[in-house]
PDB file of N, CA and C in Angstrom:
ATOM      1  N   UNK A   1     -16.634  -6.638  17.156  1.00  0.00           N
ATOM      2  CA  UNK A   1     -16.396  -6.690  15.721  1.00  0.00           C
ATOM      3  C   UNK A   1     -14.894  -6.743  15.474  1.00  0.00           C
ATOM      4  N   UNK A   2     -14.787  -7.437  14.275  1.00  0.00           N
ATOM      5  CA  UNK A   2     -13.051  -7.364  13.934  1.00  0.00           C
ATOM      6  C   UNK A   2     -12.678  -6.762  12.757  1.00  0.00           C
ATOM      7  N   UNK A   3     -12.199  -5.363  12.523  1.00  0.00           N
ATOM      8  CA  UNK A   3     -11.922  -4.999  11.353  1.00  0.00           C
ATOM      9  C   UNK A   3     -10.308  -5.044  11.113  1.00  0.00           C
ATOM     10  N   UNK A   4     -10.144  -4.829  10.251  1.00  0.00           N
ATOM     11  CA  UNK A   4      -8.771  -5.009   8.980  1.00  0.00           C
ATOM     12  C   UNK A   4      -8.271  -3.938   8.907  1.00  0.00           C
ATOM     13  N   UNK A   5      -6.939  -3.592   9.249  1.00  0.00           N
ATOM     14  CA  UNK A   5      -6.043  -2.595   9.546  1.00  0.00           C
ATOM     15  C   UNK A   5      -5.005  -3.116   8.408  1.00  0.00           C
ATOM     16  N   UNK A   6      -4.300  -1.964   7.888  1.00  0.00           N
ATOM     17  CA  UNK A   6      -3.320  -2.019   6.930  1.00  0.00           C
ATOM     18  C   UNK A   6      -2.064  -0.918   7.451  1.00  0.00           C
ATOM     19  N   UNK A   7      -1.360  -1.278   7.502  1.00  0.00           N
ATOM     20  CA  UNK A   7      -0.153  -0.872   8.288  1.00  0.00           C
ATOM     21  C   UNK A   7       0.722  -0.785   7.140  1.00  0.00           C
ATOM     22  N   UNK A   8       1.475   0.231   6.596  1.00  0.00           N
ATOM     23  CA  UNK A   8       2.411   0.732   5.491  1.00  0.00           C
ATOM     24  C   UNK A   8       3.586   1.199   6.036  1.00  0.00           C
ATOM     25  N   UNK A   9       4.702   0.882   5.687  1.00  0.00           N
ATOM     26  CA  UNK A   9       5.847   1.755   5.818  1.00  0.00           C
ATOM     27  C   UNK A   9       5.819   3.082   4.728  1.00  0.00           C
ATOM     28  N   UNK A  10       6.330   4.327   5.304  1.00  0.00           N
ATOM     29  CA  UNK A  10       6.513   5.771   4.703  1.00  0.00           C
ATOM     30  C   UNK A  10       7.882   6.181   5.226  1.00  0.00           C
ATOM     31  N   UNK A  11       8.024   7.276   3.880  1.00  0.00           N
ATOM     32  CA  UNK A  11       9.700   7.512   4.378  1.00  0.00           C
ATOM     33  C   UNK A  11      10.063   7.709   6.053  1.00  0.00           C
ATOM     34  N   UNK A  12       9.217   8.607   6.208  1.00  0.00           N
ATOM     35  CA  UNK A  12       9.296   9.298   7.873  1.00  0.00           C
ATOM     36  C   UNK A  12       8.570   8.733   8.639  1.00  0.00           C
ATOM     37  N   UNK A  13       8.439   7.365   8.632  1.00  0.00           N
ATOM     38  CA  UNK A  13       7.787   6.324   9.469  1.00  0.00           C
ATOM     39  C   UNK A  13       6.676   5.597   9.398  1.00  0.00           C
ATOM     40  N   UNK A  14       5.394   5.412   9.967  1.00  0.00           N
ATOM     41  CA  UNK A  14       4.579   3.956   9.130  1.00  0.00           C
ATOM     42  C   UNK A  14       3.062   4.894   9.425  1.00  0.00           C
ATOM     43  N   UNK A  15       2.197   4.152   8.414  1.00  0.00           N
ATOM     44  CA  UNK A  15       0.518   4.945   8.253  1.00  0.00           C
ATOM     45  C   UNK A  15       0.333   3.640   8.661  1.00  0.00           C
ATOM     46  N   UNK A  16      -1.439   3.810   9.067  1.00  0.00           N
ATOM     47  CA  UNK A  16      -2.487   3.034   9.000  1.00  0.00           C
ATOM     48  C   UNK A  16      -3.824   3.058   8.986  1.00  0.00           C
ATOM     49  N   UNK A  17      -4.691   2.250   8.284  1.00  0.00           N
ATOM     50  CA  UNK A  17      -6.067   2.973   8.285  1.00  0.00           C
ATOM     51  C   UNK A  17      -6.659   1.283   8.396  1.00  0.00           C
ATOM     52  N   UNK A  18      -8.110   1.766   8.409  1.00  0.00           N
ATOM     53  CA  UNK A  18      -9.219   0.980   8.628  1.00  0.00           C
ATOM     54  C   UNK A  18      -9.999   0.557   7.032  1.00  0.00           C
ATOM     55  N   UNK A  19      -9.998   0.199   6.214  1.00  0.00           N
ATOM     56  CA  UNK A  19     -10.415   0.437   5.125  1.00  0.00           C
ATOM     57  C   UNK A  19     -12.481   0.248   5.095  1.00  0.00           C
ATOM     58  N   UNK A  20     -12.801  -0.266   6.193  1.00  0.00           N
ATOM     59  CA  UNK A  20     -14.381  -0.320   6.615  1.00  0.00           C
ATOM     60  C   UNK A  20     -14.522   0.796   6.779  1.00  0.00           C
ATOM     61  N   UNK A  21     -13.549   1.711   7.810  1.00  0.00           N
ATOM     62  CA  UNK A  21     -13.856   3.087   8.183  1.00  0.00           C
ATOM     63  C   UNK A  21     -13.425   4.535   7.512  1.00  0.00           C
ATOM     64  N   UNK A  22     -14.554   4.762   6.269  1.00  0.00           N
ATOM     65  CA  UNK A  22     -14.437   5.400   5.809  1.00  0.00           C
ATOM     66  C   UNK A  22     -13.567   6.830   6.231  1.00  0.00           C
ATOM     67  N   UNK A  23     -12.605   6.907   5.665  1.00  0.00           N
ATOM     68  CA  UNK A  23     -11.430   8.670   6.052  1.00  0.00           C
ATOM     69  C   UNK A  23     -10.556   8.383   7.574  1.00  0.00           C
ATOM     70  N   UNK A  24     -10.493   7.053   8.138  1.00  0.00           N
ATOM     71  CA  UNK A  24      -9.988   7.342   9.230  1.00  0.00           C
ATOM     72  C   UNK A  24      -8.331   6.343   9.168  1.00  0.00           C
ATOM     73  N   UNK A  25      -7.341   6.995   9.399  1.00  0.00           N
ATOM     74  CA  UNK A  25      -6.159   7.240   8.603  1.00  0.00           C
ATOM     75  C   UNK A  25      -5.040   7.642  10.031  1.00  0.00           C
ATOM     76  N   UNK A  26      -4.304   7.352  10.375  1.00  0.00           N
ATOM     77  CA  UNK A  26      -2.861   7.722  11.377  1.00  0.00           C
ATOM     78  C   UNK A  26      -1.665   7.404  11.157  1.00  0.00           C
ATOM     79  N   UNK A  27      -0.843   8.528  11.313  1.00  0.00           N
ATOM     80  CA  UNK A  27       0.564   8.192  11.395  1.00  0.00           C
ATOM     81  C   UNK A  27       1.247   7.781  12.755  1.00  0.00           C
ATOM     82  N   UNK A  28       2.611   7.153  12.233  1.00  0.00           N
ATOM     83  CA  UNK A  28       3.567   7.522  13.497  1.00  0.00           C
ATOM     84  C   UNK A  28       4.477   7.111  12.989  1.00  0.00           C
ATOM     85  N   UNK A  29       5.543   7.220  13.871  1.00  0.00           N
ATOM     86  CA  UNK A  29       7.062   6.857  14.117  1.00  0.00           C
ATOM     87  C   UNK A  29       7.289   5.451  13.909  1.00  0.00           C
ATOM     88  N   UNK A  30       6.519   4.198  14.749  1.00  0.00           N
ATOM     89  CA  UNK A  30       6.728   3.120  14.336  1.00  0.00           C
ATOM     90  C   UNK A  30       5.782   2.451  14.477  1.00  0.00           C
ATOM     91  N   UNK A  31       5.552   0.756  13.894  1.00  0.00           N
ATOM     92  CA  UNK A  31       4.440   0.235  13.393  1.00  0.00           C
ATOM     93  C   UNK A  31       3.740   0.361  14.936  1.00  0.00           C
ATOM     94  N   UNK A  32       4.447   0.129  16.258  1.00  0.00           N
ATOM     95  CA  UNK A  32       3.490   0.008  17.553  1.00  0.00           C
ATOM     96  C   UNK A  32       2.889   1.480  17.860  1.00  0.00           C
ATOM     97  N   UNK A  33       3.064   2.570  17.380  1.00  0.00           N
ATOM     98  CA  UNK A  33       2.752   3.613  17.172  1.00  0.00           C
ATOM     99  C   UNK A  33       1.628   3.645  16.557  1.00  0.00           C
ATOM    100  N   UNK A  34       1.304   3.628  15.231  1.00  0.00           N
ATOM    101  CA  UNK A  34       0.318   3.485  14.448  1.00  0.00           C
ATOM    102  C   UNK A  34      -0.689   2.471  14.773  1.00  0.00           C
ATOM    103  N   UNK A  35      -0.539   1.170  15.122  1.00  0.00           N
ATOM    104  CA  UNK A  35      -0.940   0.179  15.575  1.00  0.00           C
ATOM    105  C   UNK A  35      -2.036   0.393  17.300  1.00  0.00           C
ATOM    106  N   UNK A  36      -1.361   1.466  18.142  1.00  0.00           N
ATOM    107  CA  UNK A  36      -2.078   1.798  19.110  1.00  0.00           C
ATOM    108  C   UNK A  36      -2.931   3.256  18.473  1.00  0.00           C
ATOM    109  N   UNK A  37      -2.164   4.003  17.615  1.00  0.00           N
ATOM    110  CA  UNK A  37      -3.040   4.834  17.191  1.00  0.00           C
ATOM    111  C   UNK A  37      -4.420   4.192  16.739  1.00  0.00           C
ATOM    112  N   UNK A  38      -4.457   3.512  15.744  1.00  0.00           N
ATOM    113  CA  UNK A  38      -5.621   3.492  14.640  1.00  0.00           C
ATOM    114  C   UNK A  38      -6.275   2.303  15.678  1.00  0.00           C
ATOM    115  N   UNK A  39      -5.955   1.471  16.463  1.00  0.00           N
ATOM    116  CA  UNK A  39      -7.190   0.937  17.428  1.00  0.00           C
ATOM    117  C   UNK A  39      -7.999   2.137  18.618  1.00  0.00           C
ATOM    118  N   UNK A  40      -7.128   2.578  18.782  1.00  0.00           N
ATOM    119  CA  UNK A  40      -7.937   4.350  19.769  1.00  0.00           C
ATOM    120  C   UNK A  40      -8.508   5.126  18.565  1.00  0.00           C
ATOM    121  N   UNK A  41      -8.140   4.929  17.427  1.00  0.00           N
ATOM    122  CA  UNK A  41      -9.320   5.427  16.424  1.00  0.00           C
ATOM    123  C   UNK A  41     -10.435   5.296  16.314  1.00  0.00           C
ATOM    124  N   UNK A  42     -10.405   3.558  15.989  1.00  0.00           N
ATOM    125  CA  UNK A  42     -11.392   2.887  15.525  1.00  0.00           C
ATOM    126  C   UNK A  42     -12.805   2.721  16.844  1.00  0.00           C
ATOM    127  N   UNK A  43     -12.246   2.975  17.966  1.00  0.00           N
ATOM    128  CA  UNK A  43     -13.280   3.236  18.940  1.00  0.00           C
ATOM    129  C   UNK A  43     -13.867   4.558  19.275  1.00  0.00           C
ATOM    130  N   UNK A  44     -13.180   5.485  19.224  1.00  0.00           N
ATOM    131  CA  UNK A  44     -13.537   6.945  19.035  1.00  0.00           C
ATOM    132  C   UNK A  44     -14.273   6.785  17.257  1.00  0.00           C
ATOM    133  N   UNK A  45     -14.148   6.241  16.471  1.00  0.00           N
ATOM    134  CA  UNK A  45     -14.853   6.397  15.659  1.00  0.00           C
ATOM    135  C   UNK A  45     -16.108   5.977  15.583  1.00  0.00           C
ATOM    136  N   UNK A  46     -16.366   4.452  16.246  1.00  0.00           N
ATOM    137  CA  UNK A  46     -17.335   3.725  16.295  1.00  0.00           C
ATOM    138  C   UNK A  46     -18.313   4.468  17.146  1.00  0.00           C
ATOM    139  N   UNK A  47     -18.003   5.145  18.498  1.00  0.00           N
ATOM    140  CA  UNK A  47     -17.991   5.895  19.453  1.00  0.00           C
ATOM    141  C   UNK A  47     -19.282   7.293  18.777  1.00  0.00           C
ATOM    142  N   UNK A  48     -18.517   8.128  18.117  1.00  0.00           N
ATOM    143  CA  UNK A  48     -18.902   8.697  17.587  1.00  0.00           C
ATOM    144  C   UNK A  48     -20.311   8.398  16.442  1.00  0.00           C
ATOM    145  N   UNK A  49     -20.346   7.601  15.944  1.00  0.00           N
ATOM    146  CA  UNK A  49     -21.117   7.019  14.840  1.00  0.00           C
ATOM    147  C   UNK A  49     -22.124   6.702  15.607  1.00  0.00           C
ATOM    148  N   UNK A  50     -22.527   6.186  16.935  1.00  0.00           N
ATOM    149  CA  UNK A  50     -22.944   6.038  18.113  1.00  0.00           C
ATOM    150  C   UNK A  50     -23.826   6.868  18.698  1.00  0.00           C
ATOM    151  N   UNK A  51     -23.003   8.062  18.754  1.00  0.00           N
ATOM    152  CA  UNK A  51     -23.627   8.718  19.989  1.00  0.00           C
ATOM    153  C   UNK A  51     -24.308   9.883  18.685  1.00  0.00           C
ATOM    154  N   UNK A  52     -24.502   9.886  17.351  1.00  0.00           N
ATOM    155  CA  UNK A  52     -25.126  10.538  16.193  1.00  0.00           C
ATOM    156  C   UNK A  52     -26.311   9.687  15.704  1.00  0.00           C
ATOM    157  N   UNK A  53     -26.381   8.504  16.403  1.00  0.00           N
ATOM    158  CA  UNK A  53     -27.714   7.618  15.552  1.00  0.00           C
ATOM    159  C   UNK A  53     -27.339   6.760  14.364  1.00  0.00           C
ATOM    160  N   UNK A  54     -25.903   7.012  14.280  1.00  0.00           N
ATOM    161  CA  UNK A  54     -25.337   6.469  12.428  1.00  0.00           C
ATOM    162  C   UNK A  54     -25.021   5.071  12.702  1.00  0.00           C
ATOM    163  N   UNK A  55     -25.754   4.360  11.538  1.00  0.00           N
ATOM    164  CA  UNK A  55     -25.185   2.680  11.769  1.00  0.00           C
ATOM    165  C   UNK A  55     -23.509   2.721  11.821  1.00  0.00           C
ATOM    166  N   UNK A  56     -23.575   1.598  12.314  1.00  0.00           N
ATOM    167  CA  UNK A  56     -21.939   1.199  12.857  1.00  0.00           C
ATOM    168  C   UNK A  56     -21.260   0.613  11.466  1.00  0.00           C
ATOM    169  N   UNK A  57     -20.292   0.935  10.599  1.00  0.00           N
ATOM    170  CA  UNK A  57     -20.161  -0.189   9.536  1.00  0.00           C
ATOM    171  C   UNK A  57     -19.773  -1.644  10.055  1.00  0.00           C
ATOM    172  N   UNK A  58     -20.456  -2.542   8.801  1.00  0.00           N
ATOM    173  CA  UNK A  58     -20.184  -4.045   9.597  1.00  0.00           C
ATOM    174  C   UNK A  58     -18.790  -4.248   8.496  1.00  0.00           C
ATOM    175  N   UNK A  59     -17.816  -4.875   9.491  1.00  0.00           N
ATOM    176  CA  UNK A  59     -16.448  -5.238   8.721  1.00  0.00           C
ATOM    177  C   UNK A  59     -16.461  -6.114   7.462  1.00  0.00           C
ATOM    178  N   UNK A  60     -16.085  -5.783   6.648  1.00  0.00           N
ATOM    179  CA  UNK A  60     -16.097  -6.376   4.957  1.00  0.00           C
ATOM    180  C   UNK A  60     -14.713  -6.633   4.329  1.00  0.00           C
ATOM    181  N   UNK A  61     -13.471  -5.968   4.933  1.00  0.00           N
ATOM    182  CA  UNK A  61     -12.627  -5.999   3.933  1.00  0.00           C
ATOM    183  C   UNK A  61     -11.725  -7.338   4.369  1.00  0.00           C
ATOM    184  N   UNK A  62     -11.082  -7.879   3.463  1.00  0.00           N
ATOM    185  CA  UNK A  62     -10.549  -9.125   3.648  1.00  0.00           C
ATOM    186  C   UNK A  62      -8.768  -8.657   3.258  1.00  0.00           C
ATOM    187  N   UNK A  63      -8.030  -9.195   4.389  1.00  0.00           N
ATOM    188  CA  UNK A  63      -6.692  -8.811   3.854  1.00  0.00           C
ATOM    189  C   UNK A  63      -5.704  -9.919   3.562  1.00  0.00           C
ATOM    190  N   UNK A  64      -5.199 -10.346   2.685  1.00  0.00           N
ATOM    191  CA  UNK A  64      -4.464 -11.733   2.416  1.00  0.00           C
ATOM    192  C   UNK A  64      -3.342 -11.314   1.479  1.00  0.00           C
ATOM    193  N   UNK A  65      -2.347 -11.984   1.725  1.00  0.00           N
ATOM    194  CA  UNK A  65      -0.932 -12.056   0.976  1.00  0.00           C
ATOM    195  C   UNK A  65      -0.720 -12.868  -0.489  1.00  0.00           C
ATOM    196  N   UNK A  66       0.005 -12.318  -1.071  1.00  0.00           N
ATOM    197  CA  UNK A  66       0.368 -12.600  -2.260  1.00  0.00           C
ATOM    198  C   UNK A  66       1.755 -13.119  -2.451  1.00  0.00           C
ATOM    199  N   UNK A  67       2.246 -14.710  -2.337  1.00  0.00           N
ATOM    200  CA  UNK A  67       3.500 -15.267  -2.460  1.00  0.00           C
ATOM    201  C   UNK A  67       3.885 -14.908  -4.226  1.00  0.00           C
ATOM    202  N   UNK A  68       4.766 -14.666  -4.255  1.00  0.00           N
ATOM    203  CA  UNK A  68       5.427 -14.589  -5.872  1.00  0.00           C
ATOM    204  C   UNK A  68       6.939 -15.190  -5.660  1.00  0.00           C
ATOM    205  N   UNK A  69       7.046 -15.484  -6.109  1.00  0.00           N
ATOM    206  CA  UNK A  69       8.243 -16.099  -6.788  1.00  0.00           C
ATOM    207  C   UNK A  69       9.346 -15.633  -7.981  1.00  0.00           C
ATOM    208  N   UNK A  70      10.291 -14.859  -7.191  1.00  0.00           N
ATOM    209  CA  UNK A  70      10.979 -13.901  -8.631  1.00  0.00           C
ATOM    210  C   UNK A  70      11.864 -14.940  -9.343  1.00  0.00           C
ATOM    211  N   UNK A  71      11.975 -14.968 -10.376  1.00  0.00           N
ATOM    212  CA  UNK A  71      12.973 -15.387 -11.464  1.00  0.00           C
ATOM    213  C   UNK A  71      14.338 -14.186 -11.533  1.00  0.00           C
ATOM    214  N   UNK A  72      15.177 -14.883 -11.325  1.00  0.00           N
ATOM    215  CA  UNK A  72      16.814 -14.115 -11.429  1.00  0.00           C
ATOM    216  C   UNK A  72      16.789 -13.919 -12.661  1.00  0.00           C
TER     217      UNK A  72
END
């Protein structure tokens, strides 16, 4: 499966979460930080959901950019 990670800069370094996976959320120091965090998440999560009988969520969220164009 391929889910959608959102990666944020924060004052004291960068978050990221899963937005399919309901509450599951990591910090770190820098984006390759967070980036190896929240994929060792997302399998310990799936993992978990697993080994309880709980359906797996199927990936839904779509992530795409927004070009704007500022006026001076």
């Amino acid at each position: 499966m391929r889910y959608a990670i959102v990666i944020e800069k924060m004052e004291t370094g960068h978050s990221a979460c899963a937005p399919d996976l309901s509450g599951l959320g990591v910090t770190g120091a820098t984006i390759e930080d967070v980036r190896e965090l929240i994929l060792h998440g997302i399998a310990i999560y799936i993992h978990e959901l697993q080994s309880q009988g709980e359906p797996i969520p199927k990936p839904g969220a779509i992530a795409e950019y927004a070009d704007i164009e500022l006026v001076a």
